[in-house]
C-alpha atoms as a PDB file:
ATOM      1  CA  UNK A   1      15.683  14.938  26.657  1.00  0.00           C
ATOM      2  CA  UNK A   2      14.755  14.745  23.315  1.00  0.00           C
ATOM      3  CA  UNK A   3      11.520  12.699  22.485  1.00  0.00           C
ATOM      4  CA  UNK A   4      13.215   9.818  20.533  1.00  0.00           C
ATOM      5  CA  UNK A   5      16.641   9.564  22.755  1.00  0.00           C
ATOM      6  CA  UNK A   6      17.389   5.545  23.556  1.00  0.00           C
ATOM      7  CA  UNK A   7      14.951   4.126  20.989  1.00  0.00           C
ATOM      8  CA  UNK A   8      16.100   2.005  18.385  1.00  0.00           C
ATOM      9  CA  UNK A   9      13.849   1.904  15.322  1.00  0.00           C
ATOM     10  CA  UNK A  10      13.796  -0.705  12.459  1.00  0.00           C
ATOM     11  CA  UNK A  11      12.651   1.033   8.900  1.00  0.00           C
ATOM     12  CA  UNK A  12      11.035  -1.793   6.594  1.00  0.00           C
ATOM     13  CA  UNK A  13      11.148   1.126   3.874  1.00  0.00           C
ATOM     14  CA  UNK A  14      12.964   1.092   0.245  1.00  0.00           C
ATOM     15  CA  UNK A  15      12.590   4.447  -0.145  1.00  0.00           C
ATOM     16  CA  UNK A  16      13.291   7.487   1.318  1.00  0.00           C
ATOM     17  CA  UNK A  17      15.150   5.871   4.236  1.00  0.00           C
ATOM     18  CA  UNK A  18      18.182   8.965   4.643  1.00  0.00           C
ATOM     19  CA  UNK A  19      14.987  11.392   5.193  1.00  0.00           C
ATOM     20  CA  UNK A  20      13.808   9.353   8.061  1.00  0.00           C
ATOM     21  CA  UNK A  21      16.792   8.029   9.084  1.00  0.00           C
ATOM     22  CA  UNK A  22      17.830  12.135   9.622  1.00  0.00           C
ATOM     23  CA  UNK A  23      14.390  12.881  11.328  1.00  0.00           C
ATOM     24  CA  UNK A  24      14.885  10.187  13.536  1.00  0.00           C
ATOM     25  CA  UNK A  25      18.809  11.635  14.780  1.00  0.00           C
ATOM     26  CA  UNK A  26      17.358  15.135  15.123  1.00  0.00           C
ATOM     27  CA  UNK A  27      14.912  13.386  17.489  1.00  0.00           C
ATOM     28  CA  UNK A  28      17.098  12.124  19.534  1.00  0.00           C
ATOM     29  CA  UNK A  29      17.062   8.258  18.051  1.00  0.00           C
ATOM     30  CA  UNK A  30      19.334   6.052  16.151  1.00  0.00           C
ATOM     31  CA  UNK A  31      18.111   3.480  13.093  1.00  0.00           C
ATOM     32  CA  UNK A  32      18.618   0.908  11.024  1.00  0.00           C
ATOM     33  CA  UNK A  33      17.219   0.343   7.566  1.00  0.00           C
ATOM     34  CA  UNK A  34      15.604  -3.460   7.452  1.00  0.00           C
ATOM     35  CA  UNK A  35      13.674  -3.240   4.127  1.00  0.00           C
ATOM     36  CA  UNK A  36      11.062  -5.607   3.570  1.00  0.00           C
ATOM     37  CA  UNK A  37      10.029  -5.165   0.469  1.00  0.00           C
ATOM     38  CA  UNK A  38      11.844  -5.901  -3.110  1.00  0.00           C
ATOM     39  CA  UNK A  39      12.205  -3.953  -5.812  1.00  0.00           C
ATOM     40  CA  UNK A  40       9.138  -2.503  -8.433  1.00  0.00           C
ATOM     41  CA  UNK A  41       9.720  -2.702 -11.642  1.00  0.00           C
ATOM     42  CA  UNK A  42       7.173  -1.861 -14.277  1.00  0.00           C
ATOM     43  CA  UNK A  43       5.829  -4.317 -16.472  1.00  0.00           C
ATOM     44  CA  UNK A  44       4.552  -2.448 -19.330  1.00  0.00           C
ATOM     45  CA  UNK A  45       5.457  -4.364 -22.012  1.00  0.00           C
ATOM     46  CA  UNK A  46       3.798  -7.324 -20.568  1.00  0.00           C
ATOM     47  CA  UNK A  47       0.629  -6.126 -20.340  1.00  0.00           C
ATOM     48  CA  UNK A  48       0.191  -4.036 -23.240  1.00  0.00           C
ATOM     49  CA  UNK A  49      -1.198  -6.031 -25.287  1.00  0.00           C
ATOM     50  CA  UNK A  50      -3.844  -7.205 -22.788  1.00  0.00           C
ATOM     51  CA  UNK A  51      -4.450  -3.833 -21.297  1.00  0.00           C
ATOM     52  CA  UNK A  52      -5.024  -2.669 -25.250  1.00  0.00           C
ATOM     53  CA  UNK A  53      -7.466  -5.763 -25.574  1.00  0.00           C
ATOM     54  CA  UNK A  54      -9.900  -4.930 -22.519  1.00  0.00           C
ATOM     55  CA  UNK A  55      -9.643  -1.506 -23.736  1.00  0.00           C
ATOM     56  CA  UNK A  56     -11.315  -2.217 -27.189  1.00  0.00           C
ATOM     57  CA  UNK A  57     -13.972  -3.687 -24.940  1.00  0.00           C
ATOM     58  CA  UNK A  58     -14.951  -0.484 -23.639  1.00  0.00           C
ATOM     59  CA  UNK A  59     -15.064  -1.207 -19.854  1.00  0.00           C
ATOM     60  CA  UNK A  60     -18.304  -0.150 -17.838  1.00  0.00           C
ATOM     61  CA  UNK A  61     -16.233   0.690 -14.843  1.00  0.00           C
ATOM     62  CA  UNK A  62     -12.921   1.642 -14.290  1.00  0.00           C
ATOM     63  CA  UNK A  63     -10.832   1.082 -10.905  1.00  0.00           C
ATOM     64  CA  UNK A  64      -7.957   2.656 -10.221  1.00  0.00           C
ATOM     65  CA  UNK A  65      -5.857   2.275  -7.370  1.00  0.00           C
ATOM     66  CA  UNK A  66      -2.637   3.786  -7.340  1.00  0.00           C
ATOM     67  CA  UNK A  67      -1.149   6.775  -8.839  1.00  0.00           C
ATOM     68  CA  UNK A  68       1.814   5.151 -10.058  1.00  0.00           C
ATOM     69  CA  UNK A  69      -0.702   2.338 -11.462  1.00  0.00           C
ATOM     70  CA  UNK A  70      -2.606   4.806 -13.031  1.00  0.00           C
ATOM     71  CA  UNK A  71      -0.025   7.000 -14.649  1.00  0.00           C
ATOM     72  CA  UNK A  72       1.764   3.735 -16.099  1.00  0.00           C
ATOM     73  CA  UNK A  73      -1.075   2.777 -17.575  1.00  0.00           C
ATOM     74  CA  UNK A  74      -1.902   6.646 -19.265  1.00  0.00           C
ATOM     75  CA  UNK A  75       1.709   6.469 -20.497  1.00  0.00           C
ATOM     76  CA  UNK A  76       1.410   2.350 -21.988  1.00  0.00           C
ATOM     77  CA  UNK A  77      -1.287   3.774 -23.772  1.00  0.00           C
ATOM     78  CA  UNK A  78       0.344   6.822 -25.441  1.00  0.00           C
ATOM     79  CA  UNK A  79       3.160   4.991 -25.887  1.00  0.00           C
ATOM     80  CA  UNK A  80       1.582   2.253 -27.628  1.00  0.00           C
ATOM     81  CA  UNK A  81      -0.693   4.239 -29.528  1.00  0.00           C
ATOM     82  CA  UNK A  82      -4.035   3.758 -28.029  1.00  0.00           C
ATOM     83  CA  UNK A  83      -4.443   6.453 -26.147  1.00  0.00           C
ATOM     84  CA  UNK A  84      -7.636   7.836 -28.011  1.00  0.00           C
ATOM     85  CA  UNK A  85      -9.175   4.198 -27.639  1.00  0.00           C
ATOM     86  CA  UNK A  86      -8.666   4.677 -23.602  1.00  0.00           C
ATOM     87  CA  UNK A  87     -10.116   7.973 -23.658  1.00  0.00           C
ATOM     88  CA  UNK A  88     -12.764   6.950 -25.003  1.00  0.00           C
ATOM     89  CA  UNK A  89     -13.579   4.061 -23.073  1.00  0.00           C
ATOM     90  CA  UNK A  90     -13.007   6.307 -20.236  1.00  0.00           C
ATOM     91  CA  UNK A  91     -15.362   8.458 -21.233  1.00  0.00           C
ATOM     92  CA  UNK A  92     -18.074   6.443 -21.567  1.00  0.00           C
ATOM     93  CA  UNK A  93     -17.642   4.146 -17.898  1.00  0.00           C
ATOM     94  CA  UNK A  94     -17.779   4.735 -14.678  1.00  0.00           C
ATOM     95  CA  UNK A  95     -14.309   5.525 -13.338  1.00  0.00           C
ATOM     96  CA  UNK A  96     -13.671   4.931  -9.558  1.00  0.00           C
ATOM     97  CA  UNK A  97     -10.904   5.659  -7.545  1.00  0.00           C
ATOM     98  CA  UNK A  98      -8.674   5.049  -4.096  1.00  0.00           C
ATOM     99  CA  UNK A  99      -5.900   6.993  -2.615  1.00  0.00           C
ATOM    100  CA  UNK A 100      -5.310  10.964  -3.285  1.00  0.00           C
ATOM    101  CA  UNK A 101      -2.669   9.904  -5.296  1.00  0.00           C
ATOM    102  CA  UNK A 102      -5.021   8.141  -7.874  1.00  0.00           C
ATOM    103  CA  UNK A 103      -7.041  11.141  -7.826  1.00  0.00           C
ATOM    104  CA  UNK A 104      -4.318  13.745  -8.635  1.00  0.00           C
ATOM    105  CA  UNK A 105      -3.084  11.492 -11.463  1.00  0.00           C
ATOM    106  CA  UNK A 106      -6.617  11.291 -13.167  1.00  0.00           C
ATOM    107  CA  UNK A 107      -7.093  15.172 -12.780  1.00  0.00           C
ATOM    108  CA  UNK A 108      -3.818  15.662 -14.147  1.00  0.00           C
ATOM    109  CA  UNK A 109      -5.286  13.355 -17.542  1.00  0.00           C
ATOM    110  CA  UNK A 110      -9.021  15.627 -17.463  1.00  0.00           C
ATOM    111  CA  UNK A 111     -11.273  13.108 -15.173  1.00  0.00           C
ATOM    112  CA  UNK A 112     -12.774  13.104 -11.900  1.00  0.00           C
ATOM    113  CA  UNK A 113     -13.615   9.796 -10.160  1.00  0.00           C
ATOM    114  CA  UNK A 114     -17.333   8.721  -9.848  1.00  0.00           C
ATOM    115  CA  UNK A 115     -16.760   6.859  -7.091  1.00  0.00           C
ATOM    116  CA  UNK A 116     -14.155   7.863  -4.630  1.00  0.00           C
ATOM    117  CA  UNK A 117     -13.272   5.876  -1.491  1.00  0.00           C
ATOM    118  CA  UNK A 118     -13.443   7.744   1.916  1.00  0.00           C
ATOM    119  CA  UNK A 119     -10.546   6.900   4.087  1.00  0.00           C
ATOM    120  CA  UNK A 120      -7.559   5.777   1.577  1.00  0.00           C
ATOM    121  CA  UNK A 121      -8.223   2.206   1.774  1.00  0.00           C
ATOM    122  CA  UNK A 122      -9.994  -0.905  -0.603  1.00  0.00           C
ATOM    123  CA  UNK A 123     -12.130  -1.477   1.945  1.00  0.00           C
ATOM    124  CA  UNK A 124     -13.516   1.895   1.879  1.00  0.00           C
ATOM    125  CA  UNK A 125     -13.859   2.090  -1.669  1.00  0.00           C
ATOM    126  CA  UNK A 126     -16.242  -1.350  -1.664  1.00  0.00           C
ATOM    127  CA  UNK A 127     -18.179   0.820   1.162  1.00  0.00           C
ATOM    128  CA  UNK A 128     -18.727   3.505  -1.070  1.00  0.00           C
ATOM    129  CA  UNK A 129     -19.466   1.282  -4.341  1.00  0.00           C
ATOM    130  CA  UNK A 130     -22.123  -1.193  -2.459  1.00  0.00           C
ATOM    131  CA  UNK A 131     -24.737   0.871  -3.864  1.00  0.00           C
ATOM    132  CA  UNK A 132     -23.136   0.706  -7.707  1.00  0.00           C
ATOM    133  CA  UNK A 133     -24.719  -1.790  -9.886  1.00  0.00           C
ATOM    134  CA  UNK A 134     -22.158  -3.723 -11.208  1.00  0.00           C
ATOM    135  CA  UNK A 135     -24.058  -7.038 -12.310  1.00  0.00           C
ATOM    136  CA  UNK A 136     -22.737  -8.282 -16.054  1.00  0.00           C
ATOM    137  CA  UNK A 137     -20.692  -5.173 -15.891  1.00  0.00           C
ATOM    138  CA  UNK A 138     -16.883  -5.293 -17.640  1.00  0.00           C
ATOM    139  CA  UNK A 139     -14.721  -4.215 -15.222  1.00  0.00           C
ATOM    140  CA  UNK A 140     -10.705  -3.047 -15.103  1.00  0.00           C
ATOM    141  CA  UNK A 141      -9.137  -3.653 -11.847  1.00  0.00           C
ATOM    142  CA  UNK A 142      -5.474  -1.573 -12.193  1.00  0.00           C
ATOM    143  CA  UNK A 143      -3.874  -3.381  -9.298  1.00  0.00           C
ATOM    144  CA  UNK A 144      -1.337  -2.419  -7.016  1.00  0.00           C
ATOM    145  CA  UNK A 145       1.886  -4.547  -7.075  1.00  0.00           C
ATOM    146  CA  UNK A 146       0.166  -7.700  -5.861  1.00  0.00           C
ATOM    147  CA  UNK A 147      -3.281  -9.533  -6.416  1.00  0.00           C
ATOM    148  CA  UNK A 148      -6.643  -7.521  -4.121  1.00  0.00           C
ATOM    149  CA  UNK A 149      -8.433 -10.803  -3.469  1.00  0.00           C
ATOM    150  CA  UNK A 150     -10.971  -8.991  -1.591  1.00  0.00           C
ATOM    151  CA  UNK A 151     -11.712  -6.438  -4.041  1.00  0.00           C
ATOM    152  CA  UNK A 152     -12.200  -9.235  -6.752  1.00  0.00           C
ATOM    153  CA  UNK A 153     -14.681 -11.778  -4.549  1.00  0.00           C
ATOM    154  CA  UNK A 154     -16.602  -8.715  -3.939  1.00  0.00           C
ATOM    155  CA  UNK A 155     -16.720  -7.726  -7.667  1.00  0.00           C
ATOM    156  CA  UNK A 156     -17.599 -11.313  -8.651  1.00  0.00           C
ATOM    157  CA  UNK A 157     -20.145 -11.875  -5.817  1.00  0.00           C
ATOM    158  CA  UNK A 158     -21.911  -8.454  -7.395  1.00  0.00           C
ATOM    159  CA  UNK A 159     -21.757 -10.136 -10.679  1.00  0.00           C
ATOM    160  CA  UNK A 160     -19.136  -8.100 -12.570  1.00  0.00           C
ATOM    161  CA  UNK A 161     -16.654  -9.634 -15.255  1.00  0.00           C
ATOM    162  CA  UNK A 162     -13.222  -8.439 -13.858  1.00  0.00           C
ATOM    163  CA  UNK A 163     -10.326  -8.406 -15.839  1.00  0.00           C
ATOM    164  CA  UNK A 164      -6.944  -7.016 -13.982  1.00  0.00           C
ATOM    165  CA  UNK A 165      -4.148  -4.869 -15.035  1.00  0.00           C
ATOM    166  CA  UNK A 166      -0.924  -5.126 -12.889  1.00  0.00           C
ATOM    167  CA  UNK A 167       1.151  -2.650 -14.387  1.00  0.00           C
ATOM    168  CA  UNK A 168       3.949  -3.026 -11.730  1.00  0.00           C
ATOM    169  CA  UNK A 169       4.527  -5.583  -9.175  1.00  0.00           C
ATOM    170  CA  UNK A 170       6.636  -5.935  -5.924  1.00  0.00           C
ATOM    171  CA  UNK A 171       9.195  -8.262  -5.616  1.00  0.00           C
ATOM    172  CA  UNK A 172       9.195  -9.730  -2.054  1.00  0.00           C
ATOM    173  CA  UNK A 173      12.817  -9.729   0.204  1.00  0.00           C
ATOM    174  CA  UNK A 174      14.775 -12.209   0.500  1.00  0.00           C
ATOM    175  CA  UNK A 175      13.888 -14.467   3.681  1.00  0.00           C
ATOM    176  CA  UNK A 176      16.814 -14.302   5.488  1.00  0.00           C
ATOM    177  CA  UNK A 177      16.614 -10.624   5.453  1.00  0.00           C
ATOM    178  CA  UNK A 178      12.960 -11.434   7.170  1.00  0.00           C
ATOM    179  CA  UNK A 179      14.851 -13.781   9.512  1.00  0.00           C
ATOM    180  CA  UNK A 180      17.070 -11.369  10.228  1.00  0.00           C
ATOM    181  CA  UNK A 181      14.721  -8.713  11.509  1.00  0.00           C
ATOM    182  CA  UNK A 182      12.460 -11.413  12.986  1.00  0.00           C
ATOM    183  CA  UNK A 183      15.639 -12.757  15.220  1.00  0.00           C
ATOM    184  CA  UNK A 184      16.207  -9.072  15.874  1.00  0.00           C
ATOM    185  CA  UNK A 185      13.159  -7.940  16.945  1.00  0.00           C
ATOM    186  CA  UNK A 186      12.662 -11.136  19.255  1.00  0.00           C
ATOM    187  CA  UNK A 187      15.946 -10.207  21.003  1.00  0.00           C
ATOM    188  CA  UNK A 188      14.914  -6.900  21.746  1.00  0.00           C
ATOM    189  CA  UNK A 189      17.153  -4.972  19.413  1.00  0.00           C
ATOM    190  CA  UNK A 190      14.379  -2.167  18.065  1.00  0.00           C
ATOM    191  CA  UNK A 191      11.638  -0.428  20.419  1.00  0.00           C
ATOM    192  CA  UNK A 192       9.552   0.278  17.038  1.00  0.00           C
ATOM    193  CA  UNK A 193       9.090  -0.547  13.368  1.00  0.00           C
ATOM    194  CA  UNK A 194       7.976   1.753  10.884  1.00  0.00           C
ATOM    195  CA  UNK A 195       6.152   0.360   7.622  1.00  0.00           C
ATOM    196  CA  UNK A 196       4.996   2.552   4.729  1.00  0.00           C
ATOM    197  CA  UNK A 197       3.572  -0.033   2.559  1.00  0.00           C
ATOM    198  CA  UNK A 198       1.496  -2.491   3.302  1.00  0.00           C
ATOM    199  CA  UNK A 199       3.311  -5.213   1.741  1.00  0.00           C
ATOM    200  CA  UNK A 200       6.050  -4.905   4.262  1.00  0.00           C
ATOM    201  CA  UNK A 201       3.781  -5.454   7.069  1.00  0.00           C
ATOM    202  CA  UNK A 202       2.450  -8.382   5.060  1.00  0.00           C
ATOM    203  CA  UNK A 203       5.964  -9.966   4.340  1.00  0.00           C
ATOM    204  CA  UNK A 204       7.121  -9.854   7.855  1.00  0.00           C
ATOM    205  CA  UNK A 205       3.919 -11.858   8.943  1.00  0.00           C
ATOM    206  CA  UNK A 206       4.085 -14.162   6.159  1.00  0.00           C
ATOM    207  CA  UNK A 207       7.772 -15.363   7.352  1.00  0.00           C
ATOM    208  CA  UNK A 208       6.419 -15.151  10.787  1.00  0.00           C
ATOM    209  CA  UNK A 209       3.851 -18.055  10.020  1.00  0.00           C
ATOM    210  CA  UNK A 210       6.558 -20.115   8.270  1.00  0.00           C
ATOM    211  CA  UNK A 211       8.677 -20.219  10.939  1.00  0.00           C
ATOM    212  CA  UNK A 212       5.895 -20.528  13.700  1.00  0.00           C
ATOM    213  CA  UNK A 213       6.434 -16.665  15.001  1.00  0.00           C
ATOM    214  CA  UNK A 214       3.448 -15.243  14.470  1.00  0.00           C
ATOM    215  CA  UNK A 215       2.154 -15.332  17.941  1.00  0.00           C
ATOM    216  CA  UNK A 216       5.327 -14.919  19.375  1.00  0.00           C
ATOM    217  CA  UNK A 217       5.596 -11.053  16.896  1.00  0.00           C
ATOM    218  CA  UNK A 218       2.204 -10.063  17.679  1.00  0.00           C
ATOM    219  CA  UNK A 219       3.088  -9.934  21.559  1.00  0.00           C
ATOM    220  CA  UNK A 220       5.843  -7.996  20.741  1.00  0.00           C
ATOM    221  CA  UNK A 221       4.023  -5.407  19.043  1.00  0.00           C
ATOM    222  CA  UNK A 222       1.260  -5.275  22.430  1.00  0.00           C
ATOM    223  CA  UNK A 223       4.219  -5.537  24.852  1.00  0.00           C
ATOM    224  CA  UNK A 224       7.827  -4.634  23.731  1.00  0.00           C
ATOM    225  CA  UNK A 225       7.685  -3.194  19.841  1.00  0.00           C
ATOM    226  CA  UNK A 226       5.857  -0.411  18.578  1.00  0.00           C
ATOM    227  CA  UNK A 227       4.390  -1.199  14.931  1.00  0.00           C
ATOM    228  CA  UNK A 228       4.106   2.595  13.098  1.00  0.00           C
ATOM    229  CA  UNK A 229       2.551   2.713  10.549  1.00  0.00           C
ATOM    230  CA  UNK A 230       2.188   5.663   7.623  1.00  0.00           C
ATOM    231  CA  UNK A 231      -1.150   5.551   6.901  1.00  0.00           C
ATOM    232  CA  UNK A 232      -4.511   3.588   6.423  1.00  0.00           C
ATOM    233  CA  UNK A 233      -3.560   1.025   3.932  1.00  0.00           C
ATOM    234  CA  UNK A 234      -1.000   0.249   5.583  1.00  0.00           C
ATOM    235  CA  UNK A 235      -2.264   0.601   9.379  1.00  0.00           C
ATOM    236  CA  UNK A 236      -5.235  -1.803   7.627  1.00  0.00           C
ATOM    237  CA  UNK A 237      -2.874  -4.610   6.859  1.00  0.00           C
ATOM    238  CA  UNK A 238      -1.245  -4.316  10.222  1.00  0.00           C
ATOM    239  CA  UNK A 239      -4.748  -5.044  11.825  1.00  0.00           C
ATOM    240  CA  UNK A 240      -5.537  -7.546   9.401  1.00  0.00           C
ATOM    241  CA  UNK A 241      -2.648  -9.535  10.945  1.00  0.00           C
ATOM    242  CA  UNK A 242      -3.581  -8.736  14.681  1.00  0.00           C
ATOM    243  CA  UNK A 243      -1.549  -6.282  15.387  1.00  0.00           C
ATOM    244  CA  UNK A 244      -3.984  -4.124  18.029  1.00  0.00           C
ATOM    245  CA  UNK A 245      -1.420  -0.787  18.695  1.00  0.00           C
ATOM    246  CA  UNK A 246      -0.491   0.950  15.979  1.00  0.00           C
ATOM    247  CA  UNK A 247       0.536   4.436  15.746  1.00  0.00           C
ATOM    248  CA  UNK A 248      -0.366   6.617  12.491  1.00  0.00           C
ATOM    249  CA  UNK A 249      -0.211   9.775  11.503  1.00  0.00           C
ATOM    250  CA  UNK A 250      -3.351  12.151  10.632  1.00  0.00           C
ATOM    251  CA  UNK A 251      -1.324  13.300   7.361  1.00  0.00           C
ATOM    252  CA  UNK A 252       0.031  10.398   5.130  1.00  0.00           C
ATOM    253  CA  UNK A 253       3.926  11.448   4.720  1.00  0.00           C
ATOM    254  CA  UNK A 254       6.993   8.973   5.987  1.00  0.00           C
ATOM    255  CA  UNK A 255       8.122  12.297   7.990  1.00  0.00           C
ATOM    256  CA  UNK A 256       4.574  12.943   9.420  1.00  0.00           C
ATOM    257  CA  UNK A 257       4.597   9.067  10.735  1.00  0.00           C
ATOM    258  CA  UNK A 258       8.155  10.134  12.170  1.00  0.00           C
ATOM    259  CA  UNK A 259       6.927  12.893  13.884  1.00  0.00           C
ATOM    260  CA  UNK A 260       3.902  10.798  15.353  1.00  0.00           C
ATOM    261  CA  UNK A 261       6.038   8.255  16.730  1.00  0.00           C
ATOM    262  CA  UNK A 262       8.389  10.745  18.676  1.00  0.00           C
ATOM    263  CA  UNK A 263       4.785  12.644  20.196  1.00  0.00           C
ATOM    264  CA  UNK A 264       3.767   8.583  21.044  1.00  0.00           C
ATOM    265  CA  UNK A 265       6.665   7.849  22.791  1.00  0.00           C
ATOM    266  CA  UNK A 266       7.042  11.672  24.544  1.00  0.00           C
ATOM    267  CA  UNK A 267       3.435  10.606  25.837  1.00  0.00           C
ATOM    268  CA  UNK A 268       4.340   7.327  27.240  1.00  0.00           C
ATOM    269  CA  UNK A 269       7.571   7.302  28.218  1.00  0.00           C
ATOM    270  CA  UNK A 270       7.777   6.021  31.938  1.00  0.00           C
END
């Protein structure tokens, strides 16, 4: 029997959804695609100007979080015609990173993070810059889709001034496509969920508290549901909201997390 056979799995992915969805049949399983998270767009022109401004100011420190983020913002700048006034800035700051993707983008541009988180999450990156001296330092925040409240109250508590960049942001799904998957999940249609961003894990819980399901989803996901996650920002948010099993794979790839479930389930099966 193949590992996946008779398990019905919920994707809360936008993209890449036919490469999983395939995985999943060669494994035996079926799927449905439940996405739950809106579309990016890129904002560029809306925070050019602002972006140029904080430039000028030649930040101290740099913080980059996404690859996408960071390549947006590299691009704005050519595009716009500043992109000697960023290198320069860059050159003279501290630049710190998160995710592999962020680093790959700023090799791609010449530069090599000073500060470099160690597991792939924000968290990790405030472990590694607790012993940077940020007091009355400018700071650039290039956030990711949505606002790092965390990352800013520890800034601010160290005394930085933090502007932020949000060079893209995510739309969230409609609620009734949250209902939906809420009603289904509560009736026992999936055996797992598979999230790839964090902000899907984030939107399900946040529809969850409006309509008093919170509790009722997090015993699913000890009992009935397994949550899958595809890698540590993502497995972070999950905890965040109390969700205690998760199952994540080493290597951070929507096939990889795939391929983790069906060895999970292989294991367990009764």
């Amino acid at each position: 029997m193949k590992s996946l056979s008779n398990y019905h799995i919920a994707l809360a992915a936008s993209r890449k959804t036919d490469e999983m969805q395939t995985i999943i049949r060669k494994q035996g399983g079926t799927s449905e695609v439940r996405s739950l998270q809106g579309t990016v767009f890129l904002a560029e022109l809306d925070v050019a100007a602002e972006f140029q401004s904080i430039i000028l100011q030649k930040p101290d420190l740099f913080i980059f979080t996404t690859g996408i983020g960071t390549e947006t913002l590299f691009r704005l700048a050519e595009k716009e015609k500043f992109e000697k006034e960023l290198f320069e800035a860059l050159d003279g700051a501290t630049i710190a990173a998160r995710g592999y993707k962020t680093l790959a983008v700023l090799k791609k541009y010449g530069y090599s993070p000073d500060l470099r988180d160690e597991d792939g999450t924000t968290a990790g990156l405030m472990n590694v810059m607790n012993e940077t001296d940020v007091r009355n330092k400018t700071t650039l925040v290039q956030l990711h889709g949505m606002n790092a409240p965390a990352l800013r109250s520890f800034l601010e508590t160290n005394g930085a001034q933090v502007h932020e960049i949000l060079p893209y942001q995510h739309i969230s799904a409609k609620e009734e496509d949250v209902v939906k998957l809420l009603d289904e999940l509560i009736n026992g249609v999936y055996d797992a969920i598979c999230f790839t961003t964090a902000i899907q894990a984030r939107e399900l819980f946040k529809v969850a508290s409006l309509y008093n399901q919170k509790k009722q989803l997090l015993n699913l996901f000890e009992k009935q549901v397994v949550a899958v996650s595809v890698g540590k920002v993502t497995s972070e948010e999950l905890s965040s909201q109390g969700v205690q099993r998760i199952v994540s794979p080493e290597i951070e790839r929507m096939g990889a997390m795939i391929m983790e479930l069906a060895h999970f389930v292989k294991e367990n099966r009764v």
